[in-house]
Protein backbone atom coordinates (compact mmCIF):
# COMPACT_ATOMS: atom_id res chain seq x y z
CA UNK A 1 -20.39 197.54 14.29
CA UNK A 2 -17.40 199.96 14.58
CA UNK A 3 -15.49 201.58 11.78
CA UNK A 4 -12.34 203.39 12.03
CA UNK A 5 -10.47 206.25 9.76
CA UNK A 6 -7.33 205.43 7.88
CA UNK A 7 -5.24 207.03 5.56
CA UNK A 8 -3.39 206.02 2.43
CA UNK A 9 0.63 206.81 1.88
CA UNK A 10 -1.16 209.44 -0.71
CA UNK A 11 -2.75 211.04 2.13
CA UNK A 12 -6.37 209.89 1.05
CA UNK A 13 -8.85 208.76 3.45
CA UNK A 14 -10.08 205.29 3.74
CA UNK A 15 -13.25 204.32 6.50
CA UNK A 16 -13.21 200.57 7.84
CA UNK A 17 -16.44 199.08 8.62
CA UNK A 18 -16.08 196.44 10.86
CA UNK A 19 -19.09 193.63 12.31
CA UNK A 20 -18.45 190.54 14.52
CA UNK A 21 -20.95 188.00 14.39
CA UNK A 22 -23.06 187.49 16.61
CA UNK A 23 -24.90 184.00 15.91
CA UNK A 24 -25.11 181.29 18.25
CA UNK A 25 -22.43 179.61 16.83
CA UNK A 26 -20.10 182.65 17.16
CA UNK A 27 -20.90 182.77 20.58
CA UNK A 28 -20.36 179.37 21.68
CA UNK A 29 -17.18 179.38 19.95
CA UNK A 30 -15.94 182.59 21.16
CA UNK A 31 -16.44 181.16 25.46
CA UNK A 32 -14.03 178.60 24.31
CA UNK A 33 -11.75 180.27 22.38
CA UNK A 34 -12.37 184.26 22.84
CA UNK A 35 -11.58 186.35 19.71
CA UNK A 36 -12.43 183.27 17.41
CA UNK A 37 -15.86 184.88 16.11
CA UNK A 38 -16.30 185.26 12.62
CA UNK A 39 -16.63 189.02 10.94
CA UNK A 40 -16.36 191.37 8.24
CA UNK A 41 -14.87 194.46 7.12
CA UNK A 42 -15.93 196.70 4.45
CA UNK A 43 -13.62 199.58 3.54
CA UNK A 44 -14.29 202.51 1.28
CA UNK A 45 -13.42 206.10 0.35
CA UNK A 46 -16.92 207.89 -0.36
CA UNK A 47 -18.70 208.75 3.30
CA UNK A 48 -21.79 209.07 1.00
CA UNK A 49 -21.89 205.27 1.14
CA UNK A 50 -21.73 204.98 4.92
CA UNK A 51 -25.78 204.24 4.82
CA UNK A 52 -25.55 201.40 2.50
CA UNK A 53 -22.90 200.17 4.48
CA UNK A 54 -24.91 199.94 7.37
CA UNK A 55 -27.89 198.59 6.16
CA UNK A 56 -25.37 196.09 4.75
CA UNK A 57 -23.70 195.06 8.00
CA UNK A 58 -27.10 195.14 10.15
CA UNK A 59 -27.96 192.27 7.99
CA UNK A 60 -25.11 190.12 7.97
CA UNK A 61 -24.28 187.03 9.98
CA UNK A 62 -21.71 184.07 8.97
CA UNK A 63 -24.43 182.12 8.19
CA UNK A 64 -26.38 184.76 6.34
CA UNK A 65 -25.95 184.42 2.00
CA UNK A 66 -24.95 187.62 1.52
CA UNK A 67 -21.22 187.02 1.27
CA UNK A 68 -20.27 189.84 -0.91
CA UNK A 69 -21.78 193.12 -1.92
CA UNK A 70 -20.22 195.99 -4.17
CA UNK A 71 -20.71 199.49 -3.09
């Protein structure tokens, strides 16, 4: 998991929480096509969040249920 600071044209900030999966069907895919893995990216503006987030992301994989979740 990485995450990366932005900024809006009104000069707010925006964090980017990224996570590449890491199942063993990511895997396999990614030896025969790298960068083919499947991830996800939650953004927000409130660095109070950044726990949920992560609790979030730690449990997420491609084949996981949890497809979306509102912060």
């Amino acid at each position: 998991m990485y995450y990366r600071e932005c900024r809006h044209l009104n000069g707010n900030k925006v964090y980017e929480f990224k996570k590449l999966c890491n199942c063993y069907h990511c895997q396999m895919r990614n030896r025969i096509h790298p960068g083919t893995r499947n991830q996800v990216t939650v953004t927000t503006e409130n660095p109070l969040k950044f726990k949920v987030i992560e609790e979030f992301l730690n449990g997420w994989s491609c084949g996981s249920k949890r497809k979306n979740f509102l912060f």
